[in-house]
PDB file of N, CA and C in Angstrom:
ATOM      1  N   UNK A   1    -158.701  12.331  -9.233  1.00  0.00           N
ATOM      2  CA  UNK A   1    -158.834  13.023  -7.966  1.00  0.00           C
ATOM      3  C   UNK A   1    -157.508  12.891  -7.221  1.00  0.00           C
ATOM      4  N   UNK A   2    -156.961  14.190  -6.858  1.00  0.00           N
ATOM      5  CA  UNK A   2    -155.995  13.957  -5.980  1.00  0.00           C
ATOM      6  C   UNK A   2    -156.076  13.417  -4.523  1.00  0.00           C
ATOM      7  N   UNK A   3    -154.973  12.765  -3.888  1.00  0.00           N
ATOM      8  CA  UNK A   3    -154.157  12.480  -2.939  1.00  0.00           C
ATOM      9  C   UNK A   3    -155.091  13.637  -1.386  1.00  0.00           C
ATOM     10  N   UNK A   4    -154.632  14.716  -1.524  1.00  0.00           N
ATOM     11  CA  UNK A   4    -155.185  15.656  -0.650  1.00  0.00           C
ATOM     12  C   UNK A   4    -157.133  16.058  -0.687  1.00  0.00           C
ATOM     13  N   UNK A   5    -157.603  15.749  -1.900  1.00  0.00           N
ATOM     14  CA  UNK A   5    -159.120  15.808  -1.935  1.00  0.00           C
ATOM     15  C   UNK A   5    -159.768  14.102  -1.261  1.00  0.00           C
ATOM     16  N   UNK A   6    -158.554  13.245  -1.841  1.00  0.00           N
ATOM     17  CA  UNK A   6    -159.442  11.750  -1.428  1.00  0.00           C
ATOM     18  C   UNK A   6    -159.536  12.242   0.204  1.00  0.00           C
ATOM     19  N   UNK A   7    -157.997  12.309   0.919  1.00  0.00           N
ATOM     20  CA  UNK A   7    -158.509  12.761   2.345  1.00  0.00           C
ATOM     21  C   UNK A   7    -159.371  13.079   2.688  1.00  0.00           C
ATOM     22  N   UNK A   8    -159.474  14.915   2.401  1.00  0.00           N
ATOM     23  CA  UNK A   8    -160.460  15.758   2.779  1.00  0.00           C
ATOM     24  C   UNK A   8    -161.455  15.051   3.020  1.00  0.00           C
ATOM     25  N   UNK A   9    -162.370  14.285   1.944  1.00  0.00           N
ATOM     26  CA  UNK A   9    -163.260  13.258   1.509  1.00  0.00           C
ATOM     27  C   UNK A   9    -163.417  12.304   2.563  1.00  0.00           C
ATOM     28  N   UNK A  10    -162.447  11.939   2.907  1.00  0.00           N
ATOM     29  CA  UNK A  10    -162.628  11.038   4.075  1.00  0.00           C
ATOM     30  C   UNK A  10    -162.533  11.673   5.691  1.00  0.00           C
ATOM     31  N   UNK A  11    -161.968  12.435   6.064  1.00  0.00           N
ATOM     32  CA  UNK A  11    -161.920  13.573   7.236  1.00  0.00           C
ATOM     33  C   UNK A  11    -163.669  14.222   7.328  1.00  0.00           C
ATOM     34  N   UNK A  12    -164.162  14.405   6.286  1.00  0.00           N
ATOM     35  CA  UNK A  12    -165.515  14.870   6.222  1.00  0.00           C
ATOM     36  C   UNK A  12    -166.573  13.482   6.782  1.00  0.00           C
ATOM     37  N   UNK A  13    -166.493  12.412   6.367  1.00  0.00           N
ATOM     38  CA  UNK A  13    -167.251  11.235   6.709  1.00  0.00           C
ATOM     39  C   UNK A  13    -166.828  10.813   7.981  1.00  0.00           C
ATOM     40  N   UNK A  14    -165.555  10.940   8.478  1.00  0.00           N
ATOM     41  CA  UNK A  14    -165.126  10.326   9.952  1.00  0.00           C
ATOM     42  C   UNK A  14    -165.891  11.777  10.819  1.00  0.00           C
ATOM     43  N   UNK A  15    -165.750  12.551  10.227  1.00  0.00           N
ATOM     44  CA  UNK A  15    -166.196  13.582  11.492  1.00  0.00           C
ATOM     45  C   UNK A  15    -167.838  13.399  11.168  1.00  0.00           C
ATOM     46  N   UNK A  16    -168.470  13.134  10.472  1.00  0.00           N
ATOM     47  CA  UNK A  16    -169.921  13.048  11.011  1.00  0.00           C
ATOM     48  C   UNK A  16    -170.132  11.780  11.445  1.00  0.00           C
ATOM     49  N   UNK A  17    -169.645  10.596  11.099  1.00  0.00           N
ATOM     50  CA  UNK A  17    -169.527   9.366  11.842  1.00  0.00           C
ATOM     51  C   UNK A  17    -169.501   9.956  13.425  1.00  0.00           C
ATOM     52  N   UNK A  18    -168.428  10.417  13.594  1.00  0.00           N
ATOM     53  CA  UNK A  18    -168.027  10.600  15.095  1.00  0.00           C
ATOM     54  C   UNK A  18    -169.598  11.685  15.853  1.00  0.00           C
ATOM     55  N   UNK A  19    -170.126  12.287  15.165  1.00  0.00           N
ATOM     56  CA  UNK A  19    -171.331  12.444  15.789  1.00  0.00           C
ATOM     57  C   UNK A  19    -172.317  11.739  16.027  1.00  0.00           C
ATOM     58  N   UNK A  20    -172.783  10.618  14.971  1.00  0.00           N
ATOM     59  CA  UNK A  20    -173.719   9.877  15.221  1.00  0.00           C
ATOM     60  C   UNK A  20    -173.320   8.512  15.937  1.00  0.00           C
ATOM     61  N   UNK A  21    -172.102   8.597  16.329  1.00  0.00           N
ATOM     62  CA  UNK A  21    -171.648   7.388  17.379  1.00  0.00           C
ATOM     63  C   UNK A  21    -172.656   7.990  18.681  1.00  0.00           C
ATOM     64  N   UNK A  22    -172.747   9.595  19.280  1.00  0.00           N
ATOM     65  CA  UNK A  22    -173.041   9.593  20.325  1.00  0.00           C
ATOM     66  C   UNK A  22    -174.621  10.006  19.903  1.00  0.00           C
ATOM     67  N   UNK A  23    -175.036   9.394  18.799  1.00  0.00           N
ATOM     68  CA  UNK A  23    -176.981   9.208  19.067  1.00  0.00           C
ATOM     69  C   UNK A  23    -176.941   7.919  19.549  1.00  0.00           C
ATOM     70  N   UNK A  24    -177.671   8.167  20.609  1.00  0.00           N
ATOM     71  CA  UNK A  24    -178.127   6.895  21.399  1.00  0.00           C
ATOM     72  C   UNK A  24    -180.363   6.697  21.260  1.00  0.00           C
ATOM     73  N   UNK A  25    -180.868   5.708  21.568  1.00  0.00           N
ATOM     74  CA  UNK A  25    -182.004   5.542  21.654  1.00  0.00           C
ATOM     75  C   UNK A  25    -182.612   4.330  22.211  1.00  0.00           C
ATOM     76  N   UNK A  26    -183.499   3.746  22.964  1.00  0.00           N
ATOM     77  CA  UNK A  26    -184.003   2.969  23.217  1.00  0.00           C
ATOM     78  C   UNK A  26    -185.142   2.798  22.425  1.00  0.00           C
ATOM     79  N   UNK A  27    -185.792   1.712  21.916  1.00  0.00           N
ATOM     80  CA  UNK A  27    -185.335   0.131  22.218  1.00  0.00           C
ATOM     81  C   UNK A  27    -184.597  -0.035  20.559  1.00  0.00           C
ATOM     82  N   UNK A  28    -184.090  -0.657  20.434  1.00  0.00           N
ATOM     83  CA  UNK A  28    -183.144  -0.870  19.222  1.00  0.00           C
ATOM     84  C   UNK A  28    -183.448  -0.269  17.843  1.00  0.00           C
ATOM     85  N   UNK A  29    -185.249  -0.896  17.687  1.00  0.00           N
ATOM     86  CA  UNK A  29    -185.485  -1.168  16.606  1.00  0.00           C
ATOM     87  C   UNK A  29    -186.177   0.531  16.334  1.00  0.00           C
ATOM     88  N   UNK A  30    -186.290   1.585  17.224  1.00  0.00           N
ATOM     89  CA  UNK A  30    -186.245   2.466  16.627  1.00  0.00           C
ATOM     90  C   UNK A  30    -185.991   3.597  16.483  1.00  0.00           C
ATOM     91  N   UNK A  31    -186.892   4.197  14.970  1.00  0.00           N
ATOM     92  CA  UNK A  31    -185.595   4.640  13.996  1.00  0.00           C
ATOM     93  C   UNK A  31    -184.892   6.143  15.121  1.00  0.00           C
ATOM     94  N   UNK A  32    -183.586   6.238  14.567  1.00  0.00           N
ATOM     95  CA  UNK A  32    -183.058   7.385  15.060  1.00  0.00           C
ATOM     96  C   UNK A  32    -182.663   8.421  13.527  1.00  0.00           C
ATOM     97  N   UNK A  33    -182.663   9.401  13.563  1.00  0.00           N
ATOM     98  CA  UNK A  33    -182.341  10.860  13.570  1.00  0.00           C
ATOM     99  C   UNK A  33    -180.993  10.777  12.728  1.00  0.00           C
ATOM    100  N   UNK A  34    -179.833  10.195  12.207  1.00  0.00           N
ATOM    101  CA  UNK A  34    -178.701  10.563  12.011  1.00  0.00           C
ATOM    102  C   UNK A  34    -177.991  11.136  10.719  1.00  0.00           C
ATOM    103  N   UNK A  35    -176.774  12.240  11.065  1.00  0.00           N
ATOM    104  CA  UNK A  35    -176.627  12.757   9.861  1.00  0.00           C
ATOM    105  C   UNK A  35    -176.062  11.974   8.890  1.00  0.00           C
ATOM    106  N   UNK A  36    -175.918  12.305   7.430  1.00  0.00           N
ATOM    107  CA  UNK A  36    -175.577  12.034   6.798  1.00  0.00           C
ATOM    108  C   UNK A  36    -174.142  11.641   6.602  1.00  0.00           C
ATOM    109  N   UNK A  37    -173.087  10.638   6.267  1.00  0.00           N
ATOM    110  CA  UNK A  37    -171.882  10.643   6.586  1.00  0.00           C
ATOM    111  C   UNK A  37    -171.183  10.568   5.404  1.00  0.00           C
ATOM    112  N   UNK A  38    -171.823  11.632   4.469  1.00  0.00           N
ATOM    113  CA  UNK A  38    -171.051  11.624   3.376  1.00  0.00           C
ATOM    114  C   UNK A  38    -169.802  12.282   3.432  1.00  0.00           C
ATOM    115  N   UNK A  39    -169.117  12.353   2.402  1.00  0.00           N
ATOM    116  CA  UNK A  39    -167.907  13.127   2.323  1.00  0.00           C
ATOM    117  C   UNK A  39    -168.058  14.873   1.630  1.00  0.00           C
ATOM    118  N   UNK A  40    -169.509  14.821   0.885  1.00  0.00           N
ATOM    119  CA  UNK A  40    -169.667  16.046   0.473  1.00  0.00           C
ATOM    120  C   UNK A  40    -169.573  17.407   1.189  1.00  0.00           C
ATOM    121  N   UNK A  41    -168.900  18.122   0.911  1.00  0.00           N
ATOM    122  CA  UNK A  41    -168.582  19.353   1.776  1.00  0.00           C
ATOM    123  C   UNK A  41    -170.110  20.413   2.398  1.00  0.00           C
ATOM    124  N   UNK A  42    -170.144  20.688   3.467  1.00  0.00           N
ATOM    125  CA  UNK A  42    -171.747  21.010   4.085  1.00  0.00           C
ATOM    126  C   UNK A  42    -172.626  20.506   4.077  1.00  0.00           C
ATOM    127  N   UNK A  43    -173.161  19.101   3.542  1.00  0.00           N
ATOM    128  CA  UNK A  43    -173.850  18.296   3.615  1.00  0.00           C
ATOM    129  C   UNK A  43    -174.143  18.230   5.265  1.00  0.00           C
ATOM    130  N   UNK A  44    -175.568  18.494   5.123  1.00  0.00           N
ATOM    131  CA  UNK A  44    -176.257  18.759   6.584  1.00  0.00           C
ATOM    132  C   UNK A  44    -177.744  18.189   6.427  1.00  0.00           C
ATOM    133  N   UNK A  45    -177.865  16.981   6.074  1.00  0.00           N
ATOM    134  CA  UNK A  45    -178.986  15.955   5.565  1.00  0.00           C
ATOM    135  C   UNK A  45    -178.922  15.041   6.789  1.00  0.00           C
ATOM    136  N   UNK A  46    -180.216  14.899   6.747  1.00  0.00           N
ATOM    137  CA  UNK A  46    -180.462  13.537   7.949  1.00  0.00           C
ATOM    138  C   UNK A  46    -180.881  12.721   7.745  1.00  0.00           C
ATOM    139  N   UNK A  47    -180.496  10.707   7.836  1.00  0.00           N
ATOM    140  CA  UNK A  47    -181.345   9.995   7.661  1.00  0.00           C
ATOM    141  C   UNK A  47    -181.656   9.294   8.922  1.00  0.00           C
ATOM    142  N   UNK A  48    -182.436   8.071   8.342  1.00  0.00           N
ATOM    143  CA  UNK A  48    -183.422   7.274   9.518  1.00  0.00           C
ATOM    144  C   UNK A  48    -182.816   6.094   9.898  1.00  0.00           C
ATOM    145  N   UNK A  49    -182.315   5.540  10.290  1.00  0.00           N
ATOM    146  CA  UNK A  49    -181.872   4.211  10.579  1.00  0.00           C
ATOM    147  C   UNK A  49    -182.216   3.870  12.121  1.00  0.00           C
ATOM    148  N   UNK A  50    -182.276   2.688  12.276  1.00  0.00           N
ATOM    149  CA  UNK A  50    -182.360   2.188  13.671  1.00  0.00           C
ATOM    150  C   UNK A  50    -181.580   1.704  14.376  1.00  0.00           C
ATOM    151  N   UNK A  51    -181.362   1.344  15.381  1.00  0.00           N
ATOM    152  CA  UNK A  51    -180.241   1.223  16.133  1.00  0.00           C
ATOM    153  C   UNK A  51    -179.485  -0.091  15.648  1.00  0.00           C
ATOM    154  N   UNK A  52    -180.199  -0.489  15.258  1.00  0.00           N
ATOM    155  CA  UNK A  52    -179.745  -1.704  14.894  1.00  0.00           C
ATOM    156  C   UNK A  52    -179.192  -1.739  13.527  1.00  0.00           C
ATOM    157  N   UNK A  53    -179.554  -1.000  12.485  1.00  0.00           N
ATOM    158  CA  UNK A  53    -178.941  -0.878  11.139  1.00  0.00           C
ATOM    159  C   UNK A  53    -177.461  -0.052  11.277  1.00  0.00           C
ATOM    160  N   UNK A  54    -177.755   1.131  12.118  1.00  0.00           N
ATOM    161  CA  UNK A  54    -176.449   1.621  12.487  1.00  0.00           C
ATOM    162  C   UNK A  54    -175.283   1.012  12.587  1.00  0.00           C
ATOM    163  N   UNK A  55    -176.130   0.145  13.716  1.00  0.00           N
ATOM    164  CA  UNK A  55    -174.337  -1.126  14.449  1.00  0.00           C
ATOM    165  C   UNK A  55    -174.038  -1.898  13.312  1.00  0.00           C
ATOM    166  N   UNK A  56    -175.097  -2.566  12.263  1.00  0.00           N
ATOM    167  CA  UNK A  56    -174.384  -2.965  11.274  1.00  0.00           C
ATOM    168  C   UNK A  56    -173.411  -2.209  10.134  1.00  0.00           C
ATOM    169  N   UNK A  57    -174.017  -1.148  10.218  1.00  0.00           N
ATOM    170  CA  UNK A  57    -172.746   0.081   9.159  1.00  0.00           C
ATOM    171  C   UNK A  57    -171.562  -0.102   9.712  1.00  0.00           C
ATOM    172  N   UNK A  58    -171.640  -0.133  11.201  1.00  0.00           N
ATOM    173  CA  UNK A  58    -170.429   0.470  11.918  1.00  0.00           C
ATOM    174  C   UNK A  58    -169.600  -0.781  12.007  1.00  0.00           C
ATOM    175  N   UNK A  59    -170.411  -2.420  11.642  1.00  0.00           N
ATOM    176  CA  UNK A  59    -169.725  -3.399  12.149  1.00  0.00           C
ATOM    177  C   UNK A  59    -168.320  -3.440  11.301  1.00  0.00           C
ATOM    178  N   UNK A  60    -167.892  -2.388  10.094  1.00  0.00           N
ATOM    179  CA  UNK A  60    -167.125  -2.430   9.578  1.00  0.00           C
ATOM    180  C   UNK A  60    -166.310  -0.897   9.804  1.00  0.00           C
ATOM    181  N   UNK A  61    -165.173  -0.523   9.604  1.00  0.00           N
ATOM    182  CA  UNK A  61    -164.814   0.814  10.053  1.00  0.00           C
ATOM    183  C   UNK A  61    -164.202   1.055   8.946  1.00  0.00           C
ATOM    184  N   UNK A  62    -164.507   0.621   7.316  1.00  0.00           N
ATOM    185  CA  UNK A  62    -164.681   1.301   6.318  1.00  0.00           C
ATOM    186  C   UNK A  62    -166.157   1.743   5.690  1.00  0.00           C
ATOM    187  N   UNK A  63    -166.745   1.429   6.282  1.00  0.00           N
ATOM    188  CA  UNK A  63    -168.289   1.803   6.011  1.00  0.00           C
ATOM    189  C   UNK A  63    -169.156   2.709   6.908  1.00  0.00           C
ATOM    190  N   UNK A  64    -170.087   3.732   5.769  1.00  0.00           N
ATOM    191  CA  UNK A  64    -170.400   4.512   6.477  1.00  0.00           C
ATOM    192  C   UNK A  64    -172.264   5.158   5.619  1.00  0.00           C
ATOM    193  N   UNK A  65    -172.815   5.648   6.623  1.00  0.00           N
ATOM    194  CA  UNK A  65    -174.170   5.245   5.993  1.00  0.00           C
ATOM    195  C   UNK A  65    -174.379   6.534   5.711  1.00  0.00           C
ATOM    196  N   UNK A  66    -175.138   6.507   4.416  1.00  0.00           N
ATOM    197  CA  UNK A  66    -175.417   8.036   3.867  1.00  0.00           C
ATOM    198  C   UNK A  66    -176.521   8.445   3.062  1.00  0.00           C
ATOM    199  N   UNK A  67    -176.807   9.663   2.622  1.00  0.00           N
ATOM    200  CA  UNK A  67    -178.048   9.549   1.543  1.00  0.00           C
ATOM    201  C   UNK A  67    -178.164   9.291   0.289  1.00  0.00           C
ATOM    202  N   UNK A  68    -178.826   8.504  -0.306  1.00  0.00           N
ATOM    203  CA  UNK A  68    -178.801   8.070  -1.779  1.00  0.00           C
ATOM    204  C   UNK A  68    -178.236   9.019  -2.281  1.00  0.00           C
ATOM    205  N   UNK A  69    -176.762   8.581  -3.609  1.00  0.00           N
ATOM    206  CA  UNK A  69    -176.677   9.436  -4.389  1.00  0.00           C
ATOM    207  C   UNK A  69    -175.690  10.452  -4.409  1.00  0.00           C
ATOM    208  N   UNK A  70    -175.050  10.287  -2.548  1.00  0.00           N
ATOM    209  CA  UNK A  70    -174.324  11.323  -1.959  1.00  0.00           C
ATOM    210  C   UNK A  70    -173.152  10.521  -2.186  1.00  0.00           C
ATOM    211  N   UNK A  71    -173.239   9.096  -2.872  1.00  0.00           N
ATOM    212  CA  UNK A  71    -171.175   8.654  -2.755  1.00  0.00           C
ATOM    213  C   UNK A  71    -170.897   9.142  -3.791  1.00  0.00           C
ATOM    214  N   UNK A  72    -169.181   9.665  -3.411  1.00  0.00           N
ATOM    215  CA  UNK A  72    -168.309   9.646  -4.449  1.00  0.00           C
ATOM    216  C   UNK A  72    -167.458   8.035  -5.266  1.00  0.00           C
ATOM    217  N   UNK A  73    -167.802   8.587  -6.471  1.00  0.00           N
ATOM    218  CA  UNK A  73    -167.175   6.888  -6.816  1.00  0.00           C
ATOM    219  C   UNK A  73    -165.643   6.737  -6.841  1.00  0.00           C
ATOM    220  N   UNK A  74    -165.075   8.137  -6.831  1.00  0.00           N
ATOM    221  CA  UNK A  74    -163.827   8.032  -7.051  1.00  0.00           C
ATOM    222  C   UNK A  74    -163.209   7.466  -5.692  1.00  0.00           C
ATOM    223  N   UNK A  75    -163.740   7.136  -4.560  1.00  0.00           N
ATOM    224  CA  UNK A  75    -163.415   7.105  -3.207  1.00  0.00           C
ATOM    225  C   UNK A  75    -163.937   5.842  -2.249  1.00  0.00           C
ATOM    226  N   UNK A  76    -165.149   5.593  -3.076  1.00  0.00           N
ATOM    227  CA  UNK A  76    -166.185   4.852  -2.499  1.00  0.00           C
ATOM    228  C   UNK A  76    -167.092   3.632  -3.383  1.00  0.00           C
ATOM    229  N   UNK A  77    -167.493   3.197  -3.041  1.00  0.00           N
ATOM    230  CA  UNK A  77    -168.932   2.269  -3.415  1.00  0.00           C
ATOM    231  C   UNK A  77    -169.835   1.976  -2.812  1.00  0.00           C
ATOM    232  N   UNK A  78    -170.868   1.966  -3.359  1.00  0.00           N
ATOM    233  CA  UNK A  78    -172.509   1.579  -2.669  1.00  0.00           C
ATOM    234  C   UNK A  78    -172.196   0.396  -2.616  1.00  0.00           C
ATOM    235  N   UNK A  79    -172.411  -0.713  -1.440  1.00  0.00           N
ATOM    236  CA  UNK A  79    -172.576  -1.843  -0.950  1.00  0.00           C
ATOM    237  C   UNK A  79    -173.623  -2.475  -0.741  1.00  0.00           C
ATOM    238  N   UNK A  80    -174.778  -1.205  -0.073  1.00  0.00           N
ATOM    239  CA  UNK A  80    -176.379  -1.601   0.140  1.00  0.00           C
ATOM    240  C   UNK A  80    -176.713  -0.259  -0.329  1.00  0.00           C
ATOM    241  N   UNK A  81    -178.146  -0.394  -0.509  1.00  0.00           N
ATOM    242  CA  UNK A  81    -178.930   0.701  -0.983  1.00  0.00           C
ATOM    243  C   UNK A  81    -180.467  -0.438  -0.374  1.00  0.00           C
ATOM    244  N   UNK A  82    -181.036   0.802   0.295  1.00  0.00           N
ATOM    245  CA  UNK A  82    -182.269   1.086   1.029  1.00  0.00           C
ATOM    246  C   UNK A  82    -183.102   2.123   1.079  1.00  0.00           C
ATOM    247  N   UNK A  83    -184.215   2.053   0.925  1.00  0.00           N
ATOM    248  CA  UNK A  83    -185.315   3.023   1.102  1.00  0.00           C
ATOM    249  C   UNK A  83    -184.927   4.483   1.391  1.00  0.00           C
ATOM    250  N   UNK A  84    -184.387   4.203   2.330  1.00  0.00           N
ATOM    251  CA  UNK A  84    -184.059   5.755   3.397  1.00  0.00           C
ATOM    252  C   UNK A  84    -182.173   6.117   3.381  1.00  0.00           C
ATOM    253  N   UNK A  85    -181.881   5.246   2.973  1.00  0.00           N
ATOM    254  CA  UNK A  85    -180.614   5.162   3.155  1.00  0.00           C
ATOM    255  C   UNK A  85    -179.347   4.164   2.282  1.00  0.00           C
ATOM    256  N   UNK A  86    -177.912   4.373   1.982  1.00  0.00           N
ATOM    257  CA  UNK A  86    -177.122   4.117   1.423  1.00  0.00           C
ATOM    258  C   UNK A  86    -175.986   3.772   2.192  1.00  0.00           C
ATOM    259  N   UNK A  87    -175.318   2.857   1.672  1.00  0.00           N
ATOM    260  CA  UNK A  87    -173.906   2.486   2.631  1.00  0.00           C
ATOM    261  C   UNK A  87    -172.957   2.087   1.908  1.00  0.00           C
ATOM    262  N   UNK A  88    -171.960   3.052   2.528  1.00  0.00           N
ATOM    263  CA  UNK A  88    -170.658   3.058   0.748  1.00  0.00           C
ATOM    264  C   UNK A  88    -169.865   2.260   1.698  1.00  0.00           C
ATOM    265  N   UNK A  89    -168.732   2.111   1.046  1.00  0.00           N
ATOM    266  CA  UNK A  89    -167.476   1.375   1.731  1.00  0.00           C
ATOM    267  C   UNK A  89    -166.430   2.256   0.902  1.00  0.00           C
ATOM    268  N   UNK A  90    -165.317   2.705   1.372  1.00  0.00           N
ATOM    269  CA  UNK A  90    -164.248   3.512   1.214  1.00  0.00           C
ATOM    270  C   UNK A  90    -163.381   2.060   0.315  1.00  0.00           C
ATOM    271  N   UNK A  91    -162.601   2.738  -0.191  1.00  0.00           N
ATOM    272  CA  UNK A  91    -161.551   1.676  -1.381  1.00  0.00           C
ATOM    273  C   UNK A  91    -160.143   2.028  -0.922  1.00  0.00           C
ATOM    274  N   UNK A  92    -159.832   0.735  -1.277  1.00  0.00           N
ATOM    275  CA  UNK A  92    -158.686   0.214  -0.325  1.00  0.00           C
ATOM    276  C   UNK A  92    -157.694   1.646  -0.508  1.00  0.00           C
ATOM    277  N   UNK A  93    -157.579   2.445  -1.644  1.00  0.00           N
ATOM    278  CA  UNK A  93    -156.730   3.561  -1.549  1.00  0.00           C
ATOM    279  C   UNK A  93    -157.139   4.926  -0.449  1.00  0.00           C
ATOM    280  N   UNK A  94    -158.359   4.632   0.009  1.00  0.00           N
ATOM    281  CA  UNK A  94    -158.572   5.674   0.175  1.00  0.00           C
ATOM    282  C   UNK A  94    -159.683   5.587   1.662  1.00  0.00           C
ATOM    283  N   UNK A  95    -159.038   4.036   2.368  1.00  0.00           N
ATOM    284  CA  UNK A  95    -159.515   3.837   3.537  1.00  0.00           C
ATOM    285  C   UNK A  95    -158.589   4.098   4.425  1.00  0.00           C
ATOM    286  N   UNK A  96    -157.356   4.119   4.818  1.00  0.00           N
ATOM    287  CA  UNK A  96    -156.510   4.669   5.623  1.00  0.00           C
ATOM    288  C   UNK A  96    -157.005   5.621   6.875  1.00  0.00           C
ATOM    289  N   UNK A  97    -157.588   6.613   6.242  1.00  0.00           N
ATOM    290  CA  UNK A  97    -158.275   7.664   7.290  1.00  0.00           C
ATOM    291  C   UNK A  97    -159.377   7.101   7.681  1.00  0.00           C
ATOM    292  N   UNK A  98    -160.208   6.045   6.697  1.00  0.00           N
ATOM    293  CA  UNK A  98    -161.179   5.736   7.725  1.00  0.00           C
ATOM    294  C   UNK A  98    -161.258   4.875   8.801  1.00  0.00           C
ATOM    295  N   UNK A  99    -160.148   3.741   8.514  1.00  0.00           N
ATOM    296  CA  UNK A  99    -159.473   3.128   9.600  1.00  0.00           C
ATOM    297  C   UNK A  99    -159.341   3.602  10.812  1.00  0.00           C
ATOM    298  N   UNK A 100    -158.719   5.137  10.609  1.00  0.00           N
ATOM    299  CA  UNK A 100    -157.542   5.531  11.611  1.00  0.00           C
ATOM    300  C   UNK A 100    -158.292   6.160  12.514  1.00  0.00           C
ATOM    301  N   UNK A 101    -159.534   6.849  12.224  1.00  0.00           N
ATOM    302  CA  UNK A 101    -160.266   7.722  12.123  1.00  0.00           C
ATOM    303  C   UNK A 101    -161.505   7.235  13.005  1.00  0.00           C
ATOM    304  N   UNK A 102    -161.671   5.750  12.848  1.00  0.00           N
ATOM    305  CA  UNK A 102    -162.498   5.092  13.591  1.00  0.00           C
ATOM    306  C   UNK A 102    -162.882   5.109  15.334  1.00  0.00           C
ATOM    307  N   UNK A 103    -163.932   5.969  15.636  1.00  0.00           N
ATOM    308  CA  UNK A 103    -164.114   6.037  17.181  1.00  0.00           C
ATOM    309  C   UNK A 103    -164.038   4.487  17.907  1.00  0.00           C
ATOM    310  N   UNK A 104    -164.756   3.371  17.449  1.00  0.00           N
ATOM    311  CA  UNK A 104    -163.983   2.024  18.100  1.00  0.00           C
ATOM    312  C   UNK A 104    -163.236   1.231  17.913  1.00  0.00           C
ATOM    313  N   UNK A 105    -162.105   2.123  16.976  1.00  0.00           N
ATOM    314  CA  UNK A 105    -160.422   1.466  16.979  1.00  0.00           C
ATOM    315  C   UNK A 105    -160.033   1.217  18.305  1.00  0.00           C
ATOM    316  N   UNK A 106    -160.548   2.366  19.269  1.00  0.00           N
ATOM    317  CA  UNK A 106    -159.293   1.999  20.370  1.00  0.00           C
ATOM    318  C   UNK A 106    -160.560   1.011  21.459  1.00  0.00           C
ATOM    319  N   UNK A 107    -161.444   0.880  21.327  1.00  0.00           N
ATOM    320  CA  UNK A 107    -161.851  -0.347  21.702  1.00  0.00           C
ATOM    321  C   UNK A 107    -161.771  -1.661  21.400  1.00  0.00           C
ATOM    322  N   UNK A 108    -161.086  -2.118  20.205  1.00  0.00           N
ATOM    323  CA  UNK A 108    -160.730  -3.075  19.981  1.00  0.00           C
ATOM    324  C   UNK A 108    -159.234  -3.248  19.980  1.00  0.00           C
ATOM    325  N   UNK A 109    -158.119  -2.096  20.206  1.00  0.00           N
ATOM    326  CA  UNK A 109    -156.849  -2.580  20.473  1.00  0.00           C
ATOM    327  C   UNK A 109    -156.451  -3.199  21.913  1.00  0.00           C
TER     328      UNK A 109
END
């Protein structure tokens, strides 16, 4: 896989990340609504997580939660696998954008 597809790949997962940063819900534990944050191109799938599984995806800003089945391996790895849901982690070649890309980078600089 080239250089310009790993991107793409990753530009596709930061921009649906960046939507489900602004699902919000009360009380923690339940479930919310969010899309899928794969890298697959039109992927318009929704899973279930709770507020609280979310913040753990997010506690890392190479990880990103998605639907079974939807990682690319050339880019990614499954870390957890759950019922409703999957959580890849981007590889060290091909985390850069997700780093950069991260809506609470600039809360922690």
């Amino acid at each position: 896989m080239d250089a310009e597809t790993k991107k793409r790949i990753a530009l596709n997962e930061a921009t649906y990340r960046k939507i489900n940063e602004g699902m919000r819900a009360e009380p923690a534990n339940a479930h919310i609504a969010f899309v899928c944050e794969c890298g697959l191109l039109g992927c318009n799938q929704l899973i279930r997580l709770t507020r609280t599984q979310y913040e753990a995806v997010r506690s890392h800003p190479r990880r990103f939660a998605i639907v079974p089945g939807h990682d690319i391996a050339e880019v990614e790895s499954v870390v957890e696998q759950h019922d409703d849901f999957a959580v890849i982690e981007k590889l060290a070649d091909a985390s850069d954008v997700a780093e950069q890309t991260d809506p609470r980078r600039a809360l922690d600089d």
